[in-house]
Protein backbone atom coordinates (compact mmCIF):
# COMPACT_ATOMS: atom_id res chain seq x y z
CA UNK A 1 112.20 65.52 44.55
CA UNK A 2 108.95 63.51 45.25
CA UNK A 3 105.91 63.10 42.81
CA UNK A 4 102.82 63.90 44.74
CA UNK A 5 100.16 61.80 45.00
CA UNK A 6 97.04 63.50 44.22
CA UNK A 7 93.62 61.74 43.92
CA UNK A 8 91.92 61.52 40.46
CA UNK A 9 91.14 64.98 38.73
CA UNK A 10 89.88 67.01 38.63
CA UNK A 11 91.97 69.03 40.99
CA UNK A 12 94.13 72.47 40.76
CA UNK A 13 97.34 73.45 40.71
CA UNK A 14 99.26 76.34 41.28
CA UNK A 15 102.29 77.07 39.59
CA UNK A 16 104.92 79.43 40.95
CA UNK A 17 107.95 80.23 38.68
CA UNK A 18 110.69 82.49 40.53
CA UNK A 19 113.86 84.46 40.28
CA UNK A 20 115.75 84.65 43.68
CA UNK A 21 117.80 87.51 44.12
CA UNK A 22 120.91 87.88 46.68
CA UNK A 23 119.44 88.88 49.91
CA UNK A 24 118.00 85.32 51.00
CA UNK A 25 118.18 85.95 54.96
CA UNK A 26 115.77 84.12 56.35
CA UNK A 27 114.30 82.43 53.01
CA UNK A 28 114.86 78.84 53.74
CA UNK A 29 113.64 78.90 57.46
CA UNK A 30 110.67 80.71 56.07
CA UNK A 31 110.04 78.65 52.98
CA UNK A 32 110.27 75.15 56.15
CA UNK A 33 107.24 77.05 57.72
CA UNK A 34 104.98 77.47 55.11
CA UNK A 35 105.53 74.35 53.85
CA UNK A 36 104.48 73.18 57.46
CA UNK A 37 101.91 75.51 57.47
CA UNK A 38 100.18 74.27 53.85
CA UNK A 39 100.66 70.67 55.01
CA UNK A 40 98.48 71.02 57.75
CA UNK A 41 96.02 73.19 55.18
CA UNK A 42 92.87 71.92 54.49
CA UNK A 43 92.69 70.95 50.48
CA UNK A 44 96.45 70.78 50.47
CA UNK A 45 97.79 67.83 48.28
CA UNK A 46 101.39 68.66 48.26
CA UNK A 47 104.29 70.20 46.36
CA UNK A 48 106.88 69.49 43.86
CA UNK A 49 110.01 72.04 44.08
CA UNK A 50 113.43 72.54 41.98
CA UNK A 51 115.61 74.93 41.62
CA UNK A 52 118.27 77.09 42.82
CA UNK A 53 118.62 80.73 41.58
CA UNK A 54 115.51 79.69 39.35
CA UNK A 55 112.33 78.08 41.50
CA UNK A 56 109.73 76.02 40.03
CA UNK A 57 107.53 75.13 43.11
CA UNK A 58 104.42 73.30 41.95
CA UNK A 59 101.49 72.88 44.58
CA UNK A 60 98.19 70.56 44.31
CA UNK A 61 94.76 71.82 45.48
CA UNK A 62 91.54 70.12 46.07
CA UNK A 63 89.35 73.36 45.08
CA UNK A 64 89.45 76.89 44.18
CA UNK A 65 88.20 77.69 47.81
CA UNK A 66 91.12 75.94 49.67
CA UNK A 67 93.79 77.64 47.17
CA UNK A 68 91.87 81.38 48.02
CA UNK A 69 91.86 80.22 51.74
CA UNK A 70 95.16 79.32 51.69
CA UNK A 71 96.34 82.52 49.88
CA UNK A 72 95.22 84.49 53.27
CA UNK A 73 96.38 82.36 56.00
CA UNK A 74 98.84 85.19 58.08
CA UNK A 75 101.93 83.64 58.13
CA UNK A 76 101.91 82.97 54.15
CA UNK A 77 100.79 86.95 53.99
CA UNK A 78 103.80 87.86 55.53
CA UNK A 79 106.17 85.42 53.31
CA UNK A 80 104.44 86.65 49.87
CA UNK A 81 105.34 90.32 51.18
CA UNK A 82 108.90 89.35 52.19
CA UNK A 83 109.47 88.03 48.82
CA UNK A 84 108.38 90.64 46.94
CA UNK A 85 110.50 93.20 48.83
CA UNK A 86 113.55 91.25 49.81
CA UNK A 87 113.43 87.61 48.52
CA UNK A 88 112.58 87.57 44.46
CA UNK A 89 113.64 89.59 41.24
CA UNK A 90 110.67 88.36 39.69
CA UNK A 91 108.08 85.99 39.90
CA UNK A 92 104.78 84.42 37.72
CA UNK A 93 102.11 82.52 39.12
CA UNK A 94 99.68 80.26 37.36
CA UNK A 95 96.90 78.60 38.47
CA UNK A 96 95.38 75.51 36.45
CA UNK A 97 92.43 73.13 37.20
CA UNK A 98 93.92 69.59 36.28
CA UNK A 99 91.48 67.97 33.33
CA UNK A 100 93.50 64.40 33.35
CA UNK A 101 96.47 62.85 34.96
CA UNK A 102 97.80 59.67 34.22
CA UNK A 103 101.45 58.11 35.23
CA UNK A 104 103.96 55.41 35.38
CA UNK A 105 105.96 53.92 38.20
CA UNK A 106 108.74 51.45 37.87
């Protein structure tokens, strides 16, 4: 995993929590796209993910606006309605507007 760089806050972040359930065809080829997709997203800062059966996928936003925008592009529309019928028991998403960051690097 990689700590993203964002710049100083504030800034947002979305916080998806999920429980994968057993049919994952096509999840991982899918998951490479978006994340393709959201690089190239205006606003985007990046995304911290772990996990396995239990996802944690933490993305960084520049402004309400670019999360909404991103939130309709079509391709993601068609990966948030995959998930919910195929890809994930459950999931919980939070969105936060980052007060104050600080951190350490050796």
């Amino acid at each position: 995993m990689k700590i993203v760089k964002t710049p100083p806050a504030p800034y947002y972040a979305v916080i998806f929590t999920a429980l994968l359930g057993d049919n994952l065809d096509g999840y991982e080829e899918t998951a490479t796209r978006i994340m393709e997709l959201a690089k190239g997203h205006d606003g985007f800062y990046g995304m911290e993910e772990i996990g396995d059966k239990w996802e944690i996928n933490i993305s960084y936003w520049r402004d309400v606006e670019s999360m909404m925008e991103w939130r309709k592009h079509s391709e993601h529309v068609v990966a948030q309605e995959t998930g919910k019928k195929q890809w994930y028991e459950c999931y919980k998403m939070r969105i936060a507007k980052v007060e104050r960051d600080y951190d350490f690097y050796k």
